[in-house]
C-alpha atoms as a PDB file:
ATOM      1  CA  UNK A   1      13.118 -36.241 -11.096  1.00  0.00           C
ATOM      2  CA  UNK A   2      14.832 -32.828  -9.746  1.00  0.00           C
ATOM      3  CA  UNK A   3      12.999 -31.080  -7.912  1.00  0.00           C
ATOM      4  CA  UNK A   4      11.015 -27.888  -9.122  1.00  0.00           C
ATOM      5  CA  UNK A   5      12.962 -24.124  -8.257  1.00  0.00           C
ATOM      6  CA  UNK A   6      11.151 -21.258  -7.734  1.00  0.00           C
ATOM      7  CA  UNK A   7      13.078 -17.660  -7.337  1.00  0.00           C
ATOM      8  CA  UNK A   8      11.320 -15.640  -5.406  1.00  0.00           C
ATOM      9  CA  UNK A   9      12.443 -11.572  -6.374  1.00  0.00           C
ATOM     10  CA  UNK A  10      12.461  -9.085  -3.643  1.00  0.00           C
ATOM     11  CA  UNK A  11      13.279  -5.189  -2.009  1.00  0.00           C
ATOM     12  CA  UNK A  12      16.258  -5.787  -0.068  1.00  0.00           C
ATOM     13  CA  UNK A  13      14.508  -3.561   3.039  1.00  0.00           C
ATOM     14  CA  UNK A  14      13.513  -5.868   5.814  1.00  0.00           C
ATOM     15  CA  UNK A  15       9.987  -5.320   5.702  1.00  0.00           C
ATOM     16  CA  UNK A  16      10.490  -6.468   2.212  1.00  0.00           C
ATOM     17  CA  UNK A  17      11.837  -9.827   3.055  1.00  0.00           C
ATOM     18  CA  UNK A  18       9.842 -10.707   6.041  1.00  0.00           C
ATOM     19  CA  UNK A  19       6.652 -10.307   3.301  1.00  0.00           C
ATOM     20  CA  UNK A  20       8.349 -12.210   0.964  1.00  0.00           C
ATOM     21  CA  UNK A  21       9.311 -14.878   3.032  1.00  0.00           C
ATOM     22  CA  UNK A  22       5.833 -15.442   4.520  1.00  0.00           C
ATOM     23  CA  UNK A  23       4.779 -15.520   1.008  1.00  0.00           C
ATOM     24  CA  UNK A  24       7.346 -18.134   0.452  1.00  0.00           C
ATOM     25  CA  UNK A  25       6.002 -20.446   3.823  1.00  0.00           C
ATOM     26  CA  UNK A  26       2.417 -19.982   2.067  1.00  0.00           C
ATOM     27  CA  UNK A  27       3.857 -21.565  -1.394  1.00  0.00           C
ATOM     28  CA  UNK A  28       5.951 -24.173   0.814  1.00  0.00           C
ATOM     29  CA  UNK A  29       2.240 -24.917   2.826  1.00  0.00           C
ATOM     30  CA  UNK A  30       0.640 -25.288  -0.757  1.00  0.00           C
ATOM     31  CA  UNK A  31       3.677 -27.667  -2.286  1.00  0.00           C
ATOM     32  CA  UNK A  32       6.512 -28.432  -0.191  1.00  0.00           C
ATOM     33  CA  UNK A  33       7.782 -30.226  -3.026  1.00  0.00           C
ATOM     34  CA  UNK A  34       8.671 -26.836  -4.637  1.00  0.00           C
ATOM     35  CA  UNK A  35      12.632 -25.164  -3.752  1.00  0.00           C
ATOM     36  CA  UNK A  36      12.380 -21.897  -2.990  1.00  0.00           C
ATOM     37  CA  UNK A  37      15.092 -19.371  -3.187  1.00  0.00           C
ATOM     38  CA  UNK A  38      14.839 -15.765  -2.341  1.00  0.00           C
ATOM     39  CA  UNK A  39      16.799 -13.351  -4.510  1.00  0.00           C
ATOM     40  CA  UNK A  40      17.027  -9.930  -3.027  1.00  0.00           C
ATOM     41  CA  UNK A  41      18.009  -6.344  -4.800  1.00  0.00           C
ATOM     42  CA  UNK A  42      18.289  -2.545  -4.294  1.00  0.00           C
ATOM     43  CA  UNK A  43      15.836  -0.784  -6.517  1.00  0.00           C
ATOM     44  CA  UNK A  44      15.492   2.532  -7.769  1.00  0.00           C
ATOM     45  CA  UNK A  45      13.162   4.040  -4.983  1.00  0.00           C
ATOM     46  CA  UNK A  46      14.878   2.415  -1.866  1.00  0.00           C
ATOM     47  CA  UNK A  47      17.935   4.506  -3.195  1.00  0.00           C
ATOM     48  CA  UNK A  48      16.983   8.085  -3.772  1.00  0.00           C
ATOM     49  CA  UNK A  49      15.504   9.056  -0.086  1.00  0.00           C
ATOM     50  CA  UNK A  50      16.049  12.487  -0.392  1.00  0.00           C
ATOM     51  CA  UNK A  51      13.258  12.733  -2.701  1.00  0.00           C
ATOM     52  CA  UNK A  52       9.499  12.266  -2.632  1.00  0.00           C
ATOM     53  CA  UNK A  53       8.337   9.390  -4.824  1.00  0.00           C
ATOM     54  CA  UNK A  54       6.184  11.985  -6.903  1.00  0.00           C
ATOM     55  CA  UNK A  55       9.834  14.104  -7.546  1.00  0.00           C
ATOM     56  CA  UNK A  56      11.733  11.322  -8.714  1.00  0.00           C
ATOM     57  CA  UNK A  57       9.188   9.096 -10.561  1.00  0.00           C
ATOM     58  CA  UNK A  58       6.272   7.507  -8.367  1.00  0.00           C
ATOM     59  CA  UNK A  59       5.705   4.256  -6.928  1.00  0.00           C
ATOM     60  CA  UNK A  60       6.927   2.286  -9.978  1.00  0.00           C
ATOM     61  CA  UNK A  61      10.338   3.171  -8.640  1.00  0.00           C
ATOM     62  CA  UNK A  62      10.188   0.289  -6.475  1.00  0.00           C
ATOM     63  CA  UNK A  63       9.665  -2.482  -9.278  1.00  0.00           C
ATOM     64  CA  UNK A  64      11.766  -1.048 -12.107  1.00  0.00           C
ATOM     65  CA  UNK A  65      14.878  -3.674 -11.053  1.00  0.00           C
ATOM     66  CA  UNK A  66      12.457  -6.653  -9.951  1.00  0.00           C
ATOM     67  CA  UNK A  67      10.691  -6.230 -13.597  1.00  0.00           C
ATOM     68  CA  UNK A  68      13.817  -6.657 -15.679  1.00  0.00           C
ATOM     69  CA  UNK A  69      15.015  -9.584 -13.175  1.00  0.00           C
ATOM     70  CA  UNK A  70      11.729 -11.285 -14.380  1.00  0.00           C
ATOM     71  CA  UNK A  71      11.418 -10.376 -17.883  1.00  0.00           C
ATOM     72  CA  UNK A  72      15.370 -11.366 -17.995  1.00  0.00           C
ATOM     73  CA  UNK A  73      14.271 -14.649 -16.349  1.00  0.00           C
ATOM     74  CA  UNK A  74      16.911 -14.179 -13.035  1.00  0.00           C
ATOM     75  CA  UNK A  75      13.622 -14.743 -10.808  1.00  0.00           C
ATOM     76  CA  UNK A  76      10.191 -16.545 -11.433  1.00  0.00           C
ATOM     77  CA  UNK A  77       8.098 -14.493  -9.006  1.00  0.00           C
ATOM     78  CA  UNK A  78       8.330 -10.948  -7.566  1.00  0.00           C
ATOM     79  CA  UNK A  79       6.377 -10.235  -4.317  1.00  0.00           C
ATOM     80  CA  UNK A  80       5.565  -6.540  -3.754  1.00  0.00           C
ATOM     81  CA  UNK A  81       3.071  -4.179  -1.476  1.00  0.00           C
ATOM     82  CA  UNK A  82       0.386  -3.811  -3.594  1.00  0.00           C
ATOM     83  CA  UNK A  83      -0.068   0.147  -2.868  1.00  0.00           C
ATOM     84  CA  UNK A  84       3.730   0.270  -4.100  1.00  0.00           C
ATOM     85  CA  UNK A  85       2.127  -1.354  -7.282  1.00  0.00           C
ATOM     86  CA  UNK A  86       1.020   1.059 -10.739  1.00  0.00           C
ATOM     87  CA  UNK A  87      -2.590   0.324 -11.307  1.00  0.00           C
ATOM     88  CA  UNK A  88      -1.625   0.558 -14.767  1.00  0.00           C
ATOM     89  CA  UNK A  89      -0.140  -3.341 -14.928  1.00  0.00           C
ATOM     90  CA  UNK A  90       2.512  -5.071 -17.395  1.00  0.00           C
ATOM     91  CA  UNK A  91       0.511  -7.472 -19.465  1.00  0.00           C
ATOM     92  CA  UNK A  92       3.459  -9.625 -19.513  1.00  0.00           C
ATOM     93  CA  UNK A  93       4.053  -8.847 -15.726  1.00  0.00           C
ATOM     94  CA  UNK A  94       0.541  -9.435 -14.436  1.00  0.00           C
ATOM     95  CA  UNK A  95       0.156 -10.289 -10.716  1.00  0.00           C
ATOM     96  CA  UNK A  96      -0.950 -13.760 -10.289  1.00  0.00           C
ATOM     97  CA  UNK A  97      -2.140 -13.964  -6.745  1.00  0.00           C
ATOM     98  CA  UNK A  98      -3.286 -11.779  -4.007  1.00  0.00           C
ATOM     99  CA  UNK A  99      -2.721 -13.872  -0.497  1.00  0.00           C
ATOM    100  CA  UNK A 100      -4.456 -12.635   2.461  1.00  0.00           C
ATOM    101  CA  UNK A 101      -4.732  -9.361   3.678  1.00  0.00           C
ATOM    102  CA  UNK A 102      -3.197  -8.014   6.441  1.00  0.00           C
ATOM    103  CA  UNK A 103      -4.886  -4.985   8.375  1.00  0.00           C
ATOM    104  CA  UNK A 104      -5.181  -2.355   6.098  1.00  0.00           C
ATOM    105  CA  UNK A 105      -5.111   1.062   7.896  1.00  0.00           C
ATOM    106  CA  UNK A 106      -2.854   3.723   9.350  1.00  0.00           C
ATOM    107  CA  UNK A 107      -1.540   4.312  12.486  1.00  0.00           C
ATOM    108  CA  UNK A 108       0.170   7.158  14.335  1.00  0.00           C
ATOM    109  CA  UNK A 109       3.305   6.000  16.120  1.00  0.00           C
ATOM    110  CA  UNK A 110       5.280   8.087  19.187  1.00  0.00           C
ATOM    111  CA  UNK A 111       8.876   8.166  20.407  1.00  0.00           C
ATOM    112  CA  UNK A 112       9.177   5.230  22.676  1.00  0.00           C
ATOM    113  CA  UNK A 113       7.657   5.287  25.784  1.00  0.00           C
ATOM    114  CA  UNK A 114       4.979   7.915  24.777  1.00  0.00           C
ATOM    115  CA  UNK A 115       1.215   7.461  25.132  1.00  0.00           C
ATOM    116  CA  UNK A 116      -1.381   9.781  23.294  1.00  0.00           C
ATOM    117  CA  UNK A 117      -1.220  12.628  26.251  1.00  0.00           C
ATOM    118  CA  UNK A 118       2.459  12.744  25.881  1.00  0.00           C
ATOM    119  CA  UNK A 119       2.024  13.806  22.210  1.00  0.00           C
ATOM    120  CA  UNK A 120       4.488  16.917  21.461  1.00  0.00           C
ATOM    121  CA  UNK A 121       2.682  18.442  19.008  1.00  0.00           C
ATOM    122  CA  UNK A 122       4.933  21.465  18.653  1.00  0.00           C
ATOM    123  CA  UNK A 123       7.234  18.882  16.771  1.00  0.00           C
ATOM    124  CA  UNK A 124       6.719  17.978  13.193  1.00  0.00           C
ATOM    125  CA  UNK A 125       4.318  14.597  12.364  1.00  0.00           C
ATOM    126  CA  UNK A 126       6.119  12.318  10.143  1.00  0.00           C
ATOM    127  CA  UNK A 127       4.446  10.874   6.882  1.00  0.00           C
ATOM    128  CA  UNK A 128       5.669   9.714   3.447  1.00  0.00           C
ATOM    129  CA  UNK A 129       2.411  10.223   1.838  1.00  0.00           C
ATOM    130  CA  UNK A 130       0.241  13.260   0.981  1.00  0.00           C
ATOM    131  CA  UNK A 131      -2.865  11.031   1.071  1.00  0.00           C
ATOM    132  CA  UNK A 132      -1.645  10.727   5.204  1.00  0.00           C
ATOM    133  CA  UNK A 133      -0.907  14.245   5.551  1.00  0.00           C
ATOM    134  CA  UNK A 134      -3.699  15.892   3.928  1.00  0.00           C
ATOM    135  CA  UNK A 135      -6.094  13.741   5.963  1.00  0.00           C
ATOM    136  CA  UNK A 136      -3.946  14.185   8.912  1.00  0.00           C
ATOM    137  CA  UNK A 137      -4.267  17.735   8.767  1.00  0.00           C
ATOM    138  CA  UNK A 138      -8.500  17.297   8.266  1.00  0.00           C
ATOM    139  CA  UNK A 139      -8.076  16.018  11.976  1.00  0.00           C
ATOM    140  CA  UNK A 140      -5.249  18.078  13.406  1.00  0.00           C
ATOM    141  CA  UNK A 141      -5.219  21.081  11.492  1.00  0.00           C
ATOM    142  CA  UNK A 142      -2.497  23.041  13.634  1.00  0.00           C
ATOM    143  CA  UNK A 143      -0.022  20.230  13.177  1.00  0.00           C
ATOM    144  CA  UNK A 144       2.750  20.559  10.908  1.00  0.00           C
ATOM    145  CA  UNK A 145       3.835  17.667   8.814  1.00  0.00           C
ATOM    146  CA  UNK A 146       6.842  16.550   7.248  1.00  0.00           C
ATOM    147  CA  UNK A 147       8.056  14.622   4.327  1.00  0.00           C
ATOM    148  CA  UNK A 148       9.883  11.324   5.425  1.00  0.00           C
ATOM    149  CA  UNK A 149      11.165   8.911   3.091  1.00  0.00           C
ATOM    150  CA  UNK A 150      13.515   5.316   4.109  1.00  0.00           C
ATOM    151  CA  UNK A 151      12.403   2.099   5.731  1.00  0.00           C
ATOM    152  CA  UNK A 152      10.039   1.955   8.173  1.00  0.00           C
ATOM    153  CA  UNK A 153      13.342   1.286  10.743  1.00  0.00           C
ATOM    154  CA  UNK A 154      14.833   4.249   9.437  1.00  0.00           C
ATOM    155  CA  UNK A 155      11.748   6.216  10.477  1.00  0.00           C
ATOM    156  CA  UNK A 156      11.407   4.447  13.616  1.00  0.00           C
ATOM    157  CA  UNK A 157      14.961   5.443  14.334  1.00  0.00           C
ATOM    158  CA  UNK A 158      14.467   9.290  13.733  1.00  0.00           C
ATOM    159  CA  UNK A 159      11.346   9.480  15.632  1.00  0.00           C
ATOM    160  CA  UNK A 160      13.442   8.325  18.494  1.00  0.00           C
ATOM    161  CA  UNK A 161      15.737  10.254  18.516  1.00  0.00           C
ATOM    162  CA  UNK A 162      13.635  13.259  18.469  1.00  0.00           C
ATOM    163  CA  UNK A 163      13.306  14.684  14.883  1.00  0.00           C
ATOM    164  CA  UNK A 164       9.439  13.973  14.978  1.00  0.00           C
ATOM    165  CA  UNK A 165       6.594  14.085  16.882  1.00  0.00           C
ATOM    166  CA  UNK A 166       4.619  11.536  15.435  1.00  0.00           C
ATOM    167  CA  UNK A 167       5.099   9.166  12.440  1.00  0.00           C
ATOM    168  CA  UNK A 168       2.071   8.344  10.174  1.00  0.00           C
ATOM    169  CA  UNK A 169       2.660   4.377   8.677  1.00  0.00           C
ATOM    170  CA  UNK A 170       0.831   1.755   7.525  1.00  0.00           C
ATOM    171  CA  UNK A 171       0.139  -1.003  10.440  1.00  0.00           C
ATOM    172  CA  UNK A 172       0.307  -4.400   8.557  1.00  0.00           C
ATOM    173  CA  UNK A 173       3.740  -3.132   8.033  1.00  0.00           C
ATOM    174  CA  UNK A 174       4.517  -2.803  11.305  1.00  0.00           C
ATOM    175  CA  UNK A 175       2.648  -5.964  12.152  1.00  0.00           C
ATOM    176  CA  UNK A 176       4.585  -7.893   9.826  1.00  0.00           C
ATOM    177  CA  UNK A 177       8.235  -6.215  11.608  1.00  0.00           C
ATOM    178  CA  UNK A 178       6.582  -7.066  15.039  1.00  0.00           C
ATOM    179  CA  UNK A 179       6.157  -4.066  15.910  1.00  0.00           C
ATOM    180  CA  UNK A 180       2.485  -3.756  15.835  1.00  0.00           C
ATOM    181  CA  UNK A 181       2.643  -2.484  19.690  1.00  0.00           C
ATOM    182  CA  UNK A 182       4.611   0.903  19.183  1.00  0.00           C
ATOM    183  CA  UNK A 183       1.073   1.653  17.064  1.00  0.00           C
ATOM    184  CA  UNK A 184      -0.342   4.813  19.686  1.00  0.00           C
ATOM    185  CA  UNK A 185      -3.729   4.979  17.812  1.00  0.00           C
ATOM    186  CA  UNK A 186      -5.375   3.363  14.670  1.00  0.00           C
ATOM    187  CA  UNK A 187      -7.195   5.492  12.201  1.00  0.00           C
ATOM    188  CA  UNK A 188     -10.353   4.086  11.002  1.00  0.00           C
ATOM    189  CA  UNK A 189     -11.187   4.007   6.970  1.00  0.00           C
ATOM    190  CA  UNK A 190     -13.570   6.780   7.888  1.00  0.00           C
ATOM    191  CA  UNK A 191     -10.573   8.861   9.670  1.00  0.00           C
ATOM    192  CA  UNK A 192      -7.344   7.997   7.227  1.00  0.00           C
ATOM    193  CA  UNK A 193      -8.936   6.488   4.351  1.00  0.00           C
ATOM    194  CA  UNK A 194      -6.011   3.914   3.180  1.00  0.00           C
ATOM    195  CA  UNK A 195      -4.199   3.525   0.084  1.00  0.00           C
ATOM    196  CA  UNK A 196      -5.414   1.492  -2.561  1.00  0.00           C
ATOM    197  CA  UNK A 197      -4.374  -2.639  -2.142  1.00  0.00           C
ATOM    198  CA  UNK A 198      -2.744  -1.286   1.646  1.00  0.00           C
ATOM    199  CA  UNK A 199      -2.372  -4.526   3.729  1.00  0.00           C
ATOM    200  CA  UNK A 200      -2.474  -6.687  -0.016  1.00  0.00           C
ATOM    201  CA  UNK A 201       0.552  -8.878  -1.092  1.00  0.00           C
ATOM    202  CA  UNK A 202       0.663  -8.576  -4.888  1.00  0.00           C
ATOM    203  CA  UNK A 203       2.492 -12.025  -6.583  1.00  0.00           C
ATOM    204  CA  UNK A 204       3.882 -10.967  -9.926  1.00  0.00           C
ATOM    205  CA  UNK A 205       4.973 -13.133 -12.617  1.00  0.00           C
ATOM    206  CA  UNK A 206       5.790 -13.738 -16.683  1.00  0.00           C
ATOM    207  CA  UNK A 207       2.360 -14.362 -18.227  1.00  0.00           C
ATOM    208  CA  UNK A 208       1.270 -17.617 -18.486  1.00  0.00           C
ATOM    209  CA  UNK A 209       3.794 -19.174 -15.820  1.00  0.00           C
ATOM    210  CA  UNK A 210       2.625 -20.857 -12.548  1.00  0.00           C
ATOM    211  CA  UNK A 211      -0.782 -20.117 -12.762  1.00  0.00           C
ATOM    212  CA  UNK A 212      -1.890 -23.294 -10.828  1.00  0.00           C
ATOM    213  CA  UNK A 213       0.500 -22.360  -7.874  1.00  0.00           C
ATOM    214  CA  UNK A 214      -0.589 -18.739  -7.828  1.00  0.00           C
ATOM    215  CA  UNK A 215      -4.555 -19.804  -8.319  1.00  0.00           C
ATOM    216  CA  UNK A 216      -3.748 -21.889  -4.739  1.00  0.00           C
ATOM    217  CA  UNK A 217      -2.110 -19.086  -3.046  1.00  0.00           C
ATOM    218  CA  UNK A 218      -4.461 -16.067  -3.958  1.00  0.00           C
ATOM    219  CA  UNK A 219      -7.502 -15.195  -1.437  1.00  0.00           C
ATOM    220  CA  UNK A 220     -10.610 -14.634  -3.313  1.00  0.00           C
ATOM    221  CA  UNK A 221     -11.225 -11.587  -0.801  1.00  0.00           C
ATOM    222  CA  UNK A 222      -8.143  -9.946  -0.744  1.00  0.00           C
ATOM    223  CA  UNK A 223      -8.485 -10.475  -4.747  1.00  0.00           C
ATOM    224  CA  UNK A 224     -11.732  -8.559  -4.803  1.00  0.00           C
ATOM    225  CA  UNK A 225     -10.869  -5.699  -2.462  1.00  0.00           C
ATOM    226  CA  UNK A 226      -7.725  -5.377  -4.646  1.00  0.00           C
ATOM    227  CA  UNK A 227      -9.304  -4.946  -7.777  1.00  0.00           C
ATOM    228  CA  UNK A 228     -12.379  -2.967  -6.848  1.00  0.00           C
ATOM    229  CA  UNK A 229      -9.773  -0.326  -4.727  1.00  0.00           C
ATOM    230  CA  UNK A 230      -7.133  -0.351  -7.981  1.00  0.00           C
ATOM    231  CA  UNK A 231     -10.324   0.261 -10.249  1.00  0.00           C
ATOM    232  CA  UNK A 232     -11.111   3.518  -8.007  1.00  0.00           C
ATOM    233  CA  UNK A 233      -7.836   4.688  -8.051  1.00  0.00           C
ATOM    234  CA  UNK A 234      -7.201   3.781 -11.578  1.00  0.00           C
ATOM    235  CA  UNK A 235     -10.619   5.951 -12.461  1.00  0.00           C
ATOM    236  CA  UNK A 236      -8.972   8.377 -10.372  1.00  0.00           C
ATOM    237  CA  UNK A 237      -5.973   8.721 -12.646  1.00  0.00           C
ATOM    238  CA  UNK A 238      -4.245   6.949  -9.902  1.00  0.00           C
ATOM    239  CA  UNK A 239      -0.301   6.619 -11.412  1.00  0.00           C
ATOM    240  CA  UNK A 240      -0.703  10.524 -10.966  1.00  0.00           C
ATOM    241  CA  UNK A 241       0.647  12.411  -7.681  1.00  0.00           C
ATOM    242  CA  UNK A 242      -2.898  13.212  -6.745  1.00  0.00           C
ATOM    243  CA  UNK A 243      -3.583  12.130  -3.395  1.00  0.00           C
ATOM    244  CA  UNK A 244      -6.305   9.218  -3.391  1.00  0.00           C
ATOM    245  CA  UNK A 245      -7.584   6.760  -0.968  1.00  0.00           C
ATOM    246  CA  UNK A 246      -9.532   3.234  -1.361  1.00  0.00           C
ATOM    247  CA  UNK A 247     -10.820   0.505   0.585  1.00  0.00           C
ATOM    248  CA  UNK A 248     -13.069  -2.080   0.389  1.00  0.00           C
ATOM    249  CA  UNK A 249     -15.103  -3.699   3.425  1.00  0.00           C
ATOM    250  CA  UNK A 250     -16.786  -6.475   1.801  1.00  0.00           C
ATOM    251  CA  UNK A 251     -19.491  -7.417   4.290  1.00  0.00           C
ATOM    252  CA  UNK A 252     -21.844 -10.830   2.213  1.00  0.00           C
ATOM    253  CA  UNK A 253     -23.556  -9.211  -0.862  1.00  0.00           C
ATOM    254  CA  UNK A 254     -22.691  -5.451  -0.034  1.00  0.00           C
ATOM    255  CA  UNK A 255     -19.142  -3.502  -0.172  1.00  0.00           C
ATOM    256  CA  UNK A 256     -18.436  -0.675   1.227  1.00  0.00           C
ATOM    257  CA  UNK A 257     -16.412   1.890  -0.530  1.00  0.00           C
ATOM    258  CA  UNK A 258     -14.271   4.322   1.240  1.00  0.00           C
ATOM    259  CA  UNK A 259     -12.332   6.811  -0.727  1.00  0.00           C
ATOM    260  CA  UNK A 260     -10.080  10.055  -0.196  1.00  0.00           C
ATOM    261  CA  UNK A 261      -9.490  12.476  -3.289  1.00  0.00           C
ATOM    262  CA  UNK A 262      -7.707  15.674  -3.339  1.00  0.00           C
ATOM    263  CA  UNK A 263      -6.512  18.279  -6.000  1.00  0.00           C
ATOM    264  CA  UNK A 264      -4.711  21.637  -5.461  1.00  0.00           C
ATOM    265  CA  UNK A 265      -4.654  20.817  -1.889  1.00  0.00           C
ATOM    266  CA  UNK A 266      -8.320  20.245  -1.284  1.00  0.00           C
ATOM    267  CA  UNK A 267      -9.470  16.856  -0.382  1.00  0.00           C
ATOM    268  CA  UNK A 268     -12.870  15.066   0.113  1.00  0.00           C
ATOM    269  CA  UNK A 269     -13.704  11.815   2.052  1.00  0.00           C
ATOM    270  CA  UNK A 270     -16.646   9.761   1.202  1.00  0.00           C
ATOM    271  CA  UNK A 271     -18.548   6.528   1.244  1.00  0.00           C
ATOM    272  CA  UNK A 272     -20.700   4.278  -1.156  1.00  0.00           C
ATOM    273  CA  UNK A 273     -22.275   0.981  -0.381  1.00  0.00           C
ATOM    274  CA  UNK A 274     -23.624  -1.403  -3.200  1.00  0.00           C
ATOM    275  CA  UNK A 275     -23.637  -4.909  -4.130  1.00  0.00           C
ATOM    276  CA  UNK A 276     -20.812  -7.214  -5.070  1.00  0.00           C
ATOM    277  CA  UNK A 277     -21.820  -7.819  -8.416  1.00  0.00           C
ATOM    278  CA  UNK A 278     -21.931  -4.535  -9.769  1.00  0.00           C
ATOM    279  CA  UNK A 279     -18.143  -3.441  -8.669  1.00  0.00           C
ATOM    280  CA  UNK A 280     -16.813  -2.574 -11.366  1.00  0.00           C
ATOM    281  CA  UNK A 281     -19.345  -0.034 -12.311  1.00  0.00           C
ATOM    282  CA  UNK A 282     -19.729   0.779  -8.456  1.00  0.00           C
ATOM    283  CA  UNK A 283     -16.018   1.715  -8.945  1.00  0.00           C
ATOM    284  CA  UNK A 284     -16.286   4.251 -11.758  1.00  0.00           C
ATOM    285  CA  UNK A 285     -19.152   5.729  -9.758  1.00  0.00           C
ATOM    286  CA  UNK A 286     -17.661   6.668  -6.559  1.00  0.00           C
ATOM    287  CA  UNK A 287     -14.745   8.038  -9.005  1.00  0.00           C
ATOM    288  CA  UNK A 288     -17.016  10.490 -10.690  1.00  0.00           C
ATOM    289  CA  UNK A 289     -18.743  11.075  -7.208  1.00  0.00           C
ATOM    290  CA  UNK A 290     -15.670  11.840  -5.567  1.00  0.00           C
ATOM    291  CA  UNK A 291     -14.372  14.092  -8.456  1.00  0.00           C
ATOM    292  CA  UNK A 292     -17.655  16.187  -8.775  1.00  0.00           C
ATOM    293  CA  UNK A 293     -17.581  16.831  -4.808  1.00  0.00           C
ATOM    294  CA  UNK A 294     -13.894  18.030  -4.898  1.00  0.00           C
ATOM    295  CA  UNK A 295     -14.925  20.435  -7.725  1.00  0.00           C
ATOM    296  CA  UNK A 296     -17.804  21.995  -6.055  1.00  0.00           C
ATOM    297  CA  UNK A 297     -15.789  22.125  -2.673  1.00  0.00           C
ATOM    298  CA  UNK A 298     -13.413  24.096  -4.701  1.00  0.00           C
ATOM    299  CA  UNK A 299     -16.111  26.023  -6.673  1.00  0.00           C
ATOM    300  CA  UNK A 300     -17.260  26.922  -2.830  1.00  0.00           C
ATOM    301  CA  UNK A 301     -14.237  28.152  -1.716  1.00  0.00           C
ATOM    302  CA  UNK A 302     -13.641  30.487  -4.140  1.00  0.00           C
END
């Protein structure tokens, strides 16, 4: 009997890769009877970098090329970050499997070389993300920040040389480049409040197709956090280009929400702890919470 082929889809960025080849050594732990073979592309956001993702289209920029290569059937599977993923899902795309999470906050990186008290703050911060910058600028209000867009390489490569100050990026993907020690300082939920799914692997496929494989490789906790954080932002009208923060620390019988929201420039953090079986409705909740406090901070200010 021939052996089973899987194609696993995937960015062409190196980050990209590295996550979908640890993917693939989960899949290979699970059934090593399985041939795996990594198909790699160029897709719509790794191209236009002169942009921001909310001027050319949002995050679903980055799956636009991988979708058709499933739905045409040229790969089986599609491995993307999660945050990079629409919370408003294909039906016949739906992501089968959420494998472990990596660490899901932020962390401000310096030119080589730098500690914390070397910080040159009269250059510009780096970040890619107005959820980042806005709460960036909660902290360090006199700092200026800057749009960056490319790999995180790319970024690391500019920040060396001098165009930043600081860069702003997500540590588990710096963790998964190895290069988790050029992180200067982690920001807490409470500080940076992360992006919804940051830190989650989502494992896309064609409805219906490799369900026991993807039931093995998903981690019911990385599952939950997922789904609770995508039902905040999704609540939050979260395909928009408002700025929005979720996270999930699941401690037993009690989550933890953490959220960021912001319109017309004016953000609110916030928190809400209830139990695990009520998460869906816990999600809608801290929604509306988070709405009605940006309101009346707005209604305050004028």
């Amino acid at each position: 009997m021939k052996p089973q082929r899987i194609r696993i889809g995937s960015r062409a960025s190196r980050l990209a890769v590295i996550q979908s080849e640890w993917v693939m050594q989960q899949i290979h732990q699970i059934a090593p009877e399985i041939q795996l073979e990594l198909v790699t592309m160029q897709t719509t956001g790794d191209k236009i970098l002169h942009k921001t993702l909310d001027q050319i289209g949002g995050k679903g920029l980055f799956l636009k090329e991988l979708d058709a290569a499933l739905l045409a059937n040229e790969v089986d599977l599609c491995v993307h970050s999660l945050k990079d993923v629409p919370v408003l899902e294909n039906p016949a795309l739906p992501i089968g499997a959420y494998p472990k999470r990596a660490p899901a906050c932020d962390g401000m990186v310096l030119p080589k070389q730098q500690s914390f008290a070397d910080w040159n703050q009269s250059l510009p911060v780096g970040s890619a993300s107005s959820r980042r910058t806005l709460q960036f600028q909660m902290q360090y209000p006199a700092c200026t920040v800057h749009p960056i867009r490319g790999n995180v390489l790319t970024r690391l490569e500019k920040l060396d040389r001098g165009e930043y100050g600081a860069l702003i990026l997500a540590e588990a993907g710096l963790q998964r480049l190895g290069l988790e020690h050029r992180i200067t300082r982690r920001f807490s939920p409470a500080e940076i409040v992360p992006a919804a799914g940051q830190g989650i692997l989502a494992v896309q496929g064609r409805a219906g197709e490799y369900t026991d494989l993807l039931q093995r490789l998903n981690d019911p906790q990385a599952a939950f956090c997922a789904k609770i954080e995508r039902a905040v932002s999704k609540a939050l009208n979260g395909d928009c280009t408002a700025p929005i923060g979720a996270y999930a620390d699941l401690q037993g019988e009690h989550v933890t929400l953490y959220g960021f929201y912001a319109e017309d420039g004016v953000g609110i953090k916030s928190t809400l702890t209830g139990s695990v079986t009520q998460a869906e409705s816990l999600a809608n909740t801290f929604a509306e919470q988070l709405k009605q406090q940006v309101q009346a901070k707005k209604e305050a200010m004028l």
